[in-house]
Protein backbone atom coordinates (compact mmCIF):
# COMPACT_ATOMS: atom_id res chain seq x y z
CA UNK A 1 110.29 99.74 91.15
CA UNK A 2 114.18 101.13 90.88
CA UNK A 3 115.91 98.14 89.73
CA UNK A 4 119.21 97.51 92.16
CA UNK A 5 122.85 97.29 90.84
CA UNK A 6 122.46 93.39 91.15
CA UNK A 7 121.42 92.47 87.68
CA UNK A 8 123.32 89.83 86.34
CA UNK A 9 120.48 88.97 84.37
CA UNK A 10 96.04 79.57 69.63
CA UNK A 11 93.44 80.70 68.49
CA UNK A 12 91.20 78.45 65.43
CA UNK A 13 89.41 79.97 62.96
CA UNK A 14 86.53 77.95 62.46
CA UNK A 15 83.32 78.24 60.55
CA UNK A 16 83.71 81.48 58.86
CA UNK A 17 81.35 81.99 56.05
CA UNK A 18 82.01 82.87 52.33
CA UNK A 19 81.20 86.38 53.18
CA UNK A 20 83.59 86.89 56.17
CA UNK A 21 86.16 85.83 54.17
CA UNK A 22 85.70 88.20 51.53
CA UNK A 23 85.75 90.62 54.10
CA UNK A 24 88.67 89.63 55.59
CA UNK A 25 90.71 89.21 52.30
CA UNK A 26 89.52 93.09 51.52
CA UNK A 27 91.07 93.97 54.95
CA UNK A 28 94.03 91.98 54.39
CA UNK A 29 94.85 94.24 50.85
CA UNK A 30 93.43 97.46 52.22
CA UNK A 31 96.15 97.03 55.21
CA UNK A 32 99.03 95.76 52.68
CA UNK A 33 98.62 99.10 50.94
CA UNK A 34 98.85 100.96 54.63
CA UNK A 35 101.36 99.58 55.37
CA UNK A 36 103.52 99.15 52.69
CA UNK A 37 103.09 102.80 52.39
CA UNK A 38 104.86 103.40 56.29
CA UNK A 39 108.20 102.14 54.51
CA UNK A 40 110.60 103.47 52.17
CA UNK A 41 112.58 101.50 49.63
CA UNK A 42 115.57 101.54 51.88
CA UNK A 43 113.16 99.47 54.02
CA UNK A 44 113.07 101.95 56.62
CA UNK A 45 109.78 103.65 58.21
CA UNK A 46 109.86 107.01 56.27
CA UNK A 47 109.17 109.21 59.45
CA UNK A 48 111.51 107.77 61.75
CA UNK A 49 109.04 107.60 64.33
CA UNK A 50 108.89 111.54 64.46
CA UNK A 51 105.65 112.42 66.34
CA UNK A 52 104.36 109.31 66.35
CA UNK A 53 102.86 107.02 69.26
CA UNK A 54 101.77 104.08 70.97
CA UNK A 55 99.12 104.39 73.31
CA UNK A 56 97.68 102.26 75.83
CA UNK A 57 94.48 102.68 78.03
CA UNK A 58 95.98 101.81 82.20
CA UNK A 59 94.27 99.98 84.65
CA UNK A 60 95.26 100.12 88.28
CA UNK A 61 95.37 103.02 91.50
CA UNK A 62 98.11 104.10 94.02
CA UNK A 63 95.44 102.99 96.75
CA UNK A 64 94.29 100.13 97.20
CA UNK A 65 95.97 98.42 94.52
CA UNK A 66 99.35 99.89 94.72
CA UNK A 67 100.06 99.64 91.04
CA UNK A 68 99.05 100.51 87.46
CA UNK A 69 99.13 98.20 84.79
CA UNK A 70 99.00 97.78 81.00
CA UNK A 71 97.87 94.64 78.53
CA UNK A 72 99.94 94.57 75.69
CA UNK A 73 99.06 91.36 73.32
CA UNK A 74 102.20 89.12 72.64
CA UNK A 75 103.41 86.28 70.26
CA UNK A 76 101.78 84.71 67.14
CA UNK A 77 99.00 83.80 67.55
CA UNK A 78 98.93 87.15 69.86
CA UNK A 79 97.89 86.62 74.00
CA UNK A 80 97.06 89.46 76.07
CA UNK A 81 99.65 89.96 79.40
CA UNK A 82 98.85 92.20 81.97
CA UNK A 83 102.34 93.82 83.00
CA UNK A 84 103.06 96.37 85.71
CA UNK A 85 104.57 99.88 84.24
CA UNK A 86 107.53 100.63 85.72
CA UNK A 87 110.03 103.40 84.62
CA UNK A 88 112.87 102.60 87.42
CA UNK A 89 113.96 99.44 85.56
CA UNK A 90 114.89 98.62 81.97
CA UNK A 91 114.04 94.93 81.62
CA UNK A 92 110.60 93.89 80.13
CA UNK A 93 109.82 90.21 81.55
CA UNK A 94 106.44 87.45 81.76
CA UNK A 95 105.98 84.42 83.80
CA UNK A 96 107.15 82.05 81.63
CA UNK A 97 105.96 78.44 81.66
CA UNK A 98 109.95 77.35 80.58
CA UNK A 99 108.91 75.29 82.98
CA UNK A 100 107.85 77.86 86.20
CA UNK A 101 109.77 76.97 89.01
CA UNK A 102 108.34 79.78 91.21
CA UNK A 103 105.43 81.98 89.69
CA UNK A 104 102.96 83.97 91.55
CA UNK A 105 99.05 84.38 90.80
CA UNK A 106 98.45 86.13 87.83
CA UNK A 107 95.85 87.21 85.29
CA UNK A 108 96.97 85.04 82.30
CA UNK A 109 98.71 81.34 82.24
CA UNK A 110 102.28 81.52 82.13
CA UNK A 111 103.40 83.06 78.29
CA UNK A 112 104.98 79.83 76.60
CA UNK A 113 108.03 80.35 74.48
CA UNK A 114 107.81 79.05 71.04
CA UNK A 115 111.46 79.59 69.85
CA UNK A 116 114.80 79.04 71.76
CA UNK A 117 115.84 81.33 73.58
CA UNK A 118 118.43 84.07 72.61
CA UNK A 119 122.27 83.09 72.89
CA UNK A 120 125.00 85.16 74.75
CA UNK A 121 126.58 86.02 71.38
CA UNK A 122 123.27 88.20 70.40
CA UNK A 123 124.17 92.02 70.55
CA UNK A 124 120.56 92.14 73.56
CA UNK A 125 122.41 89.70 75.74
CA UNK A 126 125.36 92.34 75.71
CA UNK A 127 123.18 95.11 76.20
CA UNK A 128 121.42 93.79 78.89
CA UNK A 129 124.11 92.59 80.80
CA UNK A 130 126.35 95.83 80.27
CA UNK A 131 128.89 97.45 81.29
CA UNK A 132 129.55 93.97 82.53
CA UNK A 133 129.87 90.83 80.25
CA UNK A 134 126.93 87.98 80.01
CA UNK A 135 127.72 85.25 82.57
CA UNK A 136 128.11 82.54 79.71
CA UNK A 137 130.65 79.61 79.33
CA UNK A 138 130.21 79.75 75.77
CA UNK A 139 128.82 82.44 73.19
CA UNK A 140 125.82 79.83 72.06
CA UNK A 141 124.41 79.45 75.35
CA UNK A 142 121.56 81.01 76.28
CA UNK A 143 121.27 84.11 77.58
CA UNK A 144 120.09 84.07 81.37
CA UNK A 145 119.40 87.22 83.27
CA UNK A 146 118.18 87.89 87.32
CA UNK A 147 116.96 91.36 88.07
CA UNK A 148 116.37 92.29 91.70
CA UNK A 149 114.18 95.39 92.82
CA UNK A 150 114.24 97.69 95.76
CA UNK A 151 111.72 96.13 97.15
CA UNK A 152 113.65 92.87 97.22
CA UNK A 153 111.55 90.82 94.47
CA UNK A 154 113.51 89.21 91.84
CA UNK A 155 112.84 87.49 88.79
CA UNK A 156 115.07 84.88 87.45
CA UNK A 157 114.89 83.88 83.73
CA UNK A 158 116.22 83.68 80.19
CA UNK A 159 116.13 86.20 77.59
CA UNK A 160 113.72 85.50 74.33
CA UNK A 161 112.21 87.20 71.37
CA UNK A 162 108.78 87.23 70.02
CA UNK A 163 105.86 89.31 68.25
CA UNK A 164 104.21 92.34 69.97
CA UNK A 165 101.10 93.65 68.55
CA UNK A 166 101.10 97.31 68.04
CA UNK A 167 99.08 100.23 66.88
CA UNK A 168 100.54 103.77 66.19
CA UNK A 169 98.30 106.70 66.44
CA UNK A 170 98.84 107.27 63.03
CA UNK A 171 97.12 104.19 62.20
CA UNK A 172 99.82 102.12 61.14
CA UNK A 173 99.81 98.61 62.39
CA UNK A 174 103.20 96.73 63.18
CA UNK A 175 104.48 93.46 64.68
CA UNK A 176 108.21 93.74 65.33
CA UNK A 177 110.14 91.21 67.49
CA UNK A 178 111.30 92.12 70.34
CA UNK A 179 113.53 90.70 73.18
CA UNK A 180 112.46 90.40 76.57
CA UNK A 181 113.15 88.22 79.64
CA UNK A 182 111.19 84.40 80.00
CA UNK A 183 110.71 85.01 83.62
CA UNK A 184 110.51 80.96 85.34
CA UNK A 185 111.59 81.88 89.18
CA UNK A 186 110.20 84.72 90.69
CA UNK A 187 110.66 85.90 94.56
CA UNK A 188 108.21 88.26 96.65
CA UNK A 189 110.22 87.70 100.52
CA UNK A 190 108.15 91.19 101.37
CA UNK A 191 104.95 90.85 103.71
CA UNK A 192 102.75 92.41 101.06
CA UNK A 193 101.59 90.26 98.18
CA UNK A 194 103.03 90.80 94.74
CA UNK A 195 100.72 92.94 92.41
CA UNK A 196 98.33 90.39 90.50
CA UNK A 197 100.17 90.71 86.88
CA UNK A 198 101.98 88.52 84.47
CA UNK A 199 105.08 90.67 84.49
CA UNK A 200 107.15 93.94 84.10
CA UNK A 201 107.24 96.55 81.56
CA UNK A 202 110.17 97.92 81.82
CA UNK A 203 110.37 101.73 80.73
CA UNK A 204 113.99 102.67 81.39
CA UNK A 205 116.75 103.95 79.32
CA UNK A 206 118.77 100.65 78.87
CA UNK A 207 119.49 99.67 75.28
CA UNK A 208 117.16 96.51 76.44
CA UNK A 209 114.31 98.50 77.09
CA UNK A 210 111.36 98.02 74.95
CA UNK A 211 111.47 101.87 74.27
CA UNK A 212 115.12 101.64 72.90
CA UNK A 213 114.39 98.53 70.91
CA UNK A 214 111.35 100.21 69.47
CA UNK A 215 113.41 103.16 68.42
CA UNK A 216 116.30 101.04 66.67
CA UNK A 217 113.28 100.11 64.40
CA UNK A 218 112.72 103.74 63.67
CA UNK A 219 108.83 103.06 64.37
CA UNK A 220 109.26 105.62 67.62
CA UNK A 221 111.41 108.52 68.98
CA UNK A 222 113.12 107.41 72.25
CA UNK A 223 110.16 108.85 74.35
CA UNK A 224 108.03 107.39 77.15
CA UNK A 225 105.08 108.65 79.32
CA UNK A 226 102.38 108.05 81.64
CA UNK A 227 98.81 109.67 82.84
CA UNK A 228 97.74 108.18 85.96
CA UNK A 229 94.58 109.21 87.44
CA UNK A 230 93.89 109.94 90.60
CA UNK A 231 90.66 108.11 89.98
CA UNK A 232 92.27 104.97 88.69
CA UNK A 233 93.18 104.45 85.05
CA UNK A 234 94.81 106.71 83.10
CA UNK A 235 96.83 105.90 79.56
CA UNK A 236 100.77 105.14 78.54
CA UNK A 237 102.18 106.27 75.74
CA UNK A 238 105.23 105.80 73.53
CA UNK A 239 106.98 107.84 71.09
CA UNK A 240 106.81 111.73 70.80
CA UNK A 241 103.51 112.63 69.72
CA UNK A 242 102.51 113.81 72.79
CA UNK A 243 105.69 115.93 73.22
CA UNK A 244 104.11 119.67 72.13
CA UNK A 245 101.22 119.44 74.60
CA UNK A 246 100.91 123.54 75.77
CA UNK A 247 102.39 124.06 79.22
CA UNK A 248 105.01 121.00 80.09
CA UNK A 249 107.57 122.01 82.06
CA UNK A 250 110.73 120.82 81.32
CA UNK A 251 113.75 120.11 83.17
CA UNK A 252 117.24 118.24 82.23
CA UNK A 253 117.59 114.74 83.30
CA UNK A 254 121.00 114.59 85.80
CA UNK A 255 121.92 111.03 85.03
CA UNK A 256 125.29 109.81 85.80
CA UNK A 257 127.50 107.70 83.66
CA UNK A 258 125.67 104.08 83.15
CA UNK A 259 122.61 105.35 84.88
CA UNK A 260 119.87 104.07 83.29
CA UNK A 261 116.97 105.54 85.98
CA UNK A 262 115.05 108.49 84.97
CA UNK A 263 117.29 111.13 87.73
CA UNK A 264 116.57 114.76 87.88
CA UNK A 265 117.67 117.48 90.26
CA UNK A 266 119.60 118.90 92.49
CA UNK A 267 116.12 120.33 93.65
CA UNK A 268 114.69 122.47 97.00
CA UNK A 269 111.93 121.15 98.99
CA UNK A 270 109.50 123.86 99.56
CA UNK A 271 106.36 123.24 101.97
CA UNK A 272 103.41 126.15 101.77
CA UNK A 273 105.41 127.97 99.22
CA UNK A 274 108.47 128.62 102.17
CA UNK A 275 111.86 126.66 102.25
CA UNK A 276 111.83 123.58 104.08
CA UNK A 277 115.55 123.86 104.49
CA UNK A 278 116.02 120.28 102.81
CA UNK A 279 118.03 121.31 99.40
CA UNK A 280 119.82 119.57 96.79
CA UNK A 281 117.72 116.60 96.20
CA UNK A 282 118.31 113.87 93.78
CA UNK A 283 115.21 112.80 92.78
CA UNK A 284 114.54 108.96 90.35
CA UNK A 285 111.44 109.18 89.06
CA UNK A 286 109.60 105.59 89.30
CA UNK A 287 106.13 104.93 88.32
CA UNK A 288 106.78 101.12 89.60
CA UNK A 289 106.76 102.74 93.18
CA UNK A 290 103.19 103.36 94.33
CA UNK A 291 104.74 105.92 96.99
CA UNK A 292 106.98 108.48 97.29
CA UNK A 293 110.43 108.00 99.39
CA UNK A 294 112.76 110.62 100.86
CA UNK A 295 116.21 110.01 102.62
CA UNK A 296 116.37 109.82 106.74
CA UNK A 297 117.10 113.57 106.94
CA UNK A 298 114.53 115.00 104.22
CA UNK A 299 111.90 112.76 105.93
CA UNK A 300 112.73 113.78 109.38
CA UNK A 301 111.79 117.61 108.20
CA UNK A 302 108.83 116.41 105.85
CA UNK A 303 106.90 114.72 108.44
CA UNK A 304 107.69 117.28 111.07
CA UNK A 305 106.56 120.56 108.90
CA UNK A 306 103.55 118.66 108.33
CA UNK A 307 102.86 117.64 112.17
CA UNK A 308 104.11 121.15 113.26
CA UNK A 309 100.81 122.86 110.88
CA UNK A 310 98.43 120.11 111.85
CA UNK A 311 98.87 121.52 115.38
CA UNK A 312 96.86 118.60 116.77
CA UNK A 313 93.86 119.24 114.26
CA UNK A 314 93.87 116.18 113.51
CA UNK A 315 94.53 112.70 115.94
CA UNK A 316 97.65 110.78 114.69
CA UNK A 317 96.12 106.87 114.53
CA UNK A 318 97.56 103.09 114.05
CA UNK A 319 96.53 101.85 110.40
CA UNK A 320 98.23 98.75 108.86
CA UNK A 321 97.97 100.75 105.35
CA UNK A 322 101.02 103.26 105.86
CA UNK A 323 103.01 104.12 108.95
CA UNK A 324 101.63 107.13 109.97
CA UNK A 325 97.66 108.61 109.62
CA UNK A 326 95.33 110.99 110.97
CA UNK A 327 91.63 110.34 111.92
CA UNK A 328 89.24 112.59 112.44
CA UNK A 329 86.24 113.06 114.41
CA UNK A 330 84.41 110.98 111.76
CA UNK A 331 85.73 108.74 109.02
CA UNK A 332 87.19 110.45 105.69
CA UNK A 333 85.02 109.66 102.40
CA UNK A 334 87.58 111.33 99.99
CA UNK A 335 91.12 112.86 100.02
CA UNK A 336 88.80 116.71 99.54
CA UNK A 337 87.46 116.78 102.76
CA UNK A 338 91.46 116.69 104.49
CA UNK A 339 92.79 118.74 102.06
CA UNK A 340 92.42 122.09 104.17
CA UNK A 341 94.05 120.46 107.25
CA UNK A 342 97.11 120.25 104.55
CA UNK A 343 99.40 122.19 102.90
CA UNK A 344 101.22 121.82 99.19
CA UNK A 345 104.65 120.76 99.02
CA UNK A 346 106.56 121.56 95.63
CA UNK A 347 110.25 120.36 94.53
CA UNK A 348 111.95 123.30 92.81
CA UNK A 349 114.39 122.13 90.33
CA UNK A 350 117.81 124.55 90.51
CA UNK A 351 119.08 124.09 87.36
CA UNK A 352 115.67 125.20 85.48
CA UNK A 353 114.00 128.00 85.16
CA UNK A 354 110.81 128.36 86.93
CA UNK A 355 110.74 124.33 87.30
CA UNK A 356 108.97 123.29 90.02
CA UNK A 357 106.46 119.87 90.66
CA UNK A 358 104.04 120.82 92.91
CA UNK A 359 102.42 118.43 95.49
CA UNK A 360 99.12 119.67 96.74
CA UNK A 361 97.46 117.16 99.85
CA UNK A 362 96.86 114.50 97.38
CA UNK A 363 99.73 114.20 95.66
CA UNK A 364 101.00 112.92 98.77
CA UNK A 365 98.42 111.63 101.17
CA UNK A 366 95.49 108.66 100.66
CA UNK A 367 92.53 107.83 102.59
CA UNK A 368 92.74 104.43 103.96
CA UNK A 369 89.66 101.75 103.93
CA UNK A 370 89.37 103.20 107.49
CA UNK A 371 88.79 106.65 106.43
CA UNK A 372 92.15 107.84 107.57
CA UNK A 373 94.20 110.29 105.83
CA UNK A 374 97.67 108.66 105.50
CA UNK A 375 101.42 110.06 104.60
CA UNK A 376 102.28 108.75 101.43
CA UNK A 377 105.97 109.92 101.84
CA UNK A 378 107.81 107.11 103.08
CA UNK A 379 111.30 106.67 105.13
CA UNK A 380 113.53 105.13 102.06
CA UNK A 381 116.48 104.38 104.64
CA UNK A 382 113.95 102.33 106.37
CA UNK A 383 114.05 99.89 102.61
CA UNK A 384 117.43 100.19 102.13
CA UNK A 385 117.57 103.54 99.62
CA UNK A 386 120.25 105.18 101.62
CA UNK A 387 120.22 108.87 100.46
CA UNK A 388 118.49 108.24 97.39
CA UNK A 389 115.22 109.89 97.14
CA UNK A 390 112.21 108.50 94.76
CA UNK A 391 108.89 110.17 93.42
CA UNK A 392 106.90 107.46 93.39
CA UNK A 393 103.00 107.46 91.58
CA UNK A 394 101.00 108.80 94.00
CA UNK A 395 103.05 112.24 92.94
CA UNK A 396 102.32 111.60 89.70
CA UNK A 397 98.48 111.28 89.36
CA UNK A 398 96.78 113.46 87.25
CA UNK A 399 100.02 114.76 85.93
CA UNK A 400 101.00 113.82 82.15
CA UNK A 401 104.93 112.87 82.64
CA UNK A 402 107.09 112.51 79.64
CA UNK A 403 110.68 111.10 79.81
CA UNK A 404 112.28 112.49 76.41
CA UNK A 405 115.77 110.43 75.95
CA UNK A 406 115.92 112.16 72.62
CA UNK A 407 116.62 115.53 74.17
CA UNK A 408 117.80 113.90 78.01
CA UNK A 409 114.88 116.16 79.58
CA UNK A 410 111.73 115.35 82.26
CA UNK A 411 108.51 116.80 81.88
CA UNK A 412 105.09 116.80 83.05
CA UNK A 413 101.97 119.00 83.26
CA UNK A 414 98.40 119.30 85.06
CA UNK A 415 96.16 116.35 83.50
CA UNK A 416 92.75 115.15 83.38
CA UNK A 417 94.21 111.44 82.61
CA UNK A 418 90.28 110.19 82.49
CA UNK A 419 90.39 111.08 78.70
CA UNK A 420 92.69 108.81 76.79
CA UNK A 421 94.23 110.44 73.34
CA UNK A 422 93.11 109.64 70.37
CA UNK A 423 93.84 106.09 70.47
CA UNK A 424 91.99 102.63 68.36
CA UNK A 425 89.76 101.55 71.46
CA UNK A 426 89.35 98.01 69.95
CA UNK A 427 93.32 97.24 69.97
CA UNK A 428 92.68 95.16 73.23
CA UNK A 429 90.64 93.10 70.45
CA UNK A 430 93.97 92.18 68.67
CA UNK A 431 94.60 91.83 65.26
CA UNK A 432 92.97 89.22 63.50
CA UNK A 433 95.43 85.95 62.72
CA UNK A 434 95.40 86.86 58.43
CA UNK A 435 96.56 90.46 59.14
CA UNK A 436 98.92 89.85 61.81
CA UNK A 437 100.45 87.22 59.74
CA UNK A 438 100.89 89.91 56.86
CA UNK A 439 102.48 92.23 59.18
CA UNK A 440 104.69 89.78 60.44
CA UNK A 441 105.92 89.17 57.20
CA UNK A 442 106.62 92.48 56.10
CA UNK A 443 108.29 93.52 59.39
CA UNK A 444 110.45 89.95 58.78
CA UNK A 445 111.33 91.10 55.31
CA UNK A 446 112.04 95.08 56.50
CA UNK A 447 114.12 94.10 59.28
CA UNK A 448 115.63 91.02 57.96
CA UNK A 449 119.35 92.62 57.26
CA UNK A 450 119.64 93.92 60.50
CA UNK A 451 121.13 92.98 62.96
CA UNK A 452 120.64 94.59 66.33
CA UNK A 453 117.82 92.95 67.25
């Protein structure tokens, strides 16, 4: 979801035998020596987070749930959350029972604070609210923020810290504290239901992002990405160890000054490998938006090319699941049997060499419960976008897409996002409460003289 310009915001252990307990005190020193060794005596993470990542297993589908979503497991004793992934905004948030004045259905009870919250004189409150100042009367109150969406949800709420349980691919374990927002009013006015998750995961560039904070701890490079199958599924990941994967093609980001959004372009819409005539295209990359958005005018000649080669083919048809679709003589079972009444589209970036993100048929079309074959390349004026254009997730699936902050570049490459990277398939398990408390304690001690976070 692009985030608007309007932000001006346990578990008992019981009846564990002798045995299990030698066990667990074997883990407990086996992991102290792990990772003690990830730090240095300057009390900093030795690599730097240099090829190193966090990776996550995705559920979720462009059609018919309209989202993808991670569980990440949060606080101490650590919950799982369910939160939608969403690289157009910067702001991580839950449902928060603070107490909820307005929360939607969700997987999970509302996460429960167990510390205040964090004060307007805290360096995140600043960050979050910049380049304007935190709305506060005085620098000990706490730090409120709202964040509205393009799709006119909001989330109103108070900024907080706590635990989140991690695992690098390296095997390290850590359990730093990080801030994010205590989310106790929501607001879906839309005609579509909200998506059926605790909260946001907000993958922007903001210094409040959870990829930013992570990075200020040295545990990652500045480095986000996503696989999303076309299947459903797919994996996030965080940090650079996915970076050197053979064949991404890269292209630099075009942000302007205070742009946090993932922006790249100008680019030149090509349709069948021929200009379209629609050039110069700023494009935000957004894998909160399930589809993909163009302004009036690139629309206009989008839909048109398309119509124009279906030649009738194919019977335009009223479905509630996009605005415009095609049936044929017989319901569609899959997005392969349409794909020869269609023809690729690609985006040709201008100010790279030989950049170019193609969008065969199903990059850009679904079949509806009907067994239509729908345009998933939407009017943006029609939301309120004006001339901005987004690439939403249905171009994304089974593309790997890495946002590199570190070197202010895009890039993504063909995919089968099925097979997850080597990643601990148990984390979903959590840690158990002795060795989270003995990471907790050395990531307390590491990062107590700092003070960013």
């Amino acid at each position: 979801m692009i985030q608007s310009d309007s932000m001006g915001p346990s578990r008992l252990i019981k009846g564990r035998s002798a045995g299990s307990l030698l066990i667990e005190a074997m883990r407990f020193l086996l992991l102290s020596e792990m990772f003690l060794g990830c730090f240095s005596a300057s009390k900093q993470p030795i690599s730097n987070g240099l090829g190193h990542s966090v990776v996550f297993p995705l559920q979720g589908n462009v059609y018919p749930q309209g989202f993808y979503s991670v569980s990440l497991r949060i606080g101490n004793p650590p919950k799982p959350y369910t939160l939608d992934i969403d690289s157009g905004s910067d702001l991580t948030w839950l449902q928060c029972d603070a107490p909820c004045v307005s929360c939607t259905k969700a997987p999970h009870p509302p996460y429960k604070p167990n510390k205040g919250p964090i004060t307007c004189n805290d360096p995140m409150c600043s960050a979050l609210h910049w380049p304007s100042k935190p709305p506060c009367k005085a620098s000990h109150e706490q730090c409120d923020y709202e964040v509205s969406y393009a799709d006119h949800g909001s989330s109103f709420g108070v900024l907080v810290h706590d635990i989140f349980s991690l695992q690098l691919t390296n095997g390290t374990l850590a359990a730093p504290r990080l801030a994010f927002g205590c989310g106790y009013d929501q607001s879906y006015p839309g005609p579509n239901a909200p998506p059926f998750v605790d909260g946001v995961l907000g993958l922007g560039y903001g210094k409040s992002s959870i990829v930013t904070q992570l990075r200020s701890l040295g545990l990652i490079r500045s480095v986000v990405g996503h696989c999303l199958s076309g299947q459903g599924g797919g994996f996030l990941f965080l940090g650079d160890g996915l970076s050197t994967t053979p064949g991404i093609i890269w292209t630099p980001m075009s942000r302007k000054s205070g742009e946090n959004a993932y922006v790249l372009g100008p680019a030149d819409l090509l349709f069948n490998g021929q200009n379209s005539g629609v050039k110069g295209l700023r494009l935000v990359f957004d894998s909160g938006s399930s589809y993909t958005y163009f302004n009036a005018q690139a629309y206009k000649t989008t839909l048109s090319l398309v119509r124009k080669y279906l030649n009738g083919r194919l019977k335009e048809t009223a479905d509630e699941s996009l605005p415009v679709c095609w049936r044929g003589a017989k319901p569609f079972k899959s997005i392969f049997e349409v794909k020869n009444y269609f023809k690729p589209f690609a985006l040709s970036f201008t100010k790279a060499k030989n950049a170019q993100l193609q969008l065969p048929p199903e990059s850009y079309l679904i079949i509806s419960k009907h067994g239509n074959a729908c345009f998933g390349i939407l009017n943006g004026s029609e939301i309120g976008l004006g001339d901005s254009n987004v690439i939403g997730d249905i171009a994304f699936q089974d593309k790997m897409v890495i946002y590199d902050n570190e070197r202010q570049q895009i890039g993504w490459v063909p995919k089968d996002c099925n097979k997850l990277p080597k990643v601990d398939r148990d984390y979903n398990k959590g840690f158990s409460p002795a060795v989270l408390g003995m990471v907790v304690e050395q990531f307390s001690a590491a990062y107590a003289s700092r003070e960013d976070l």
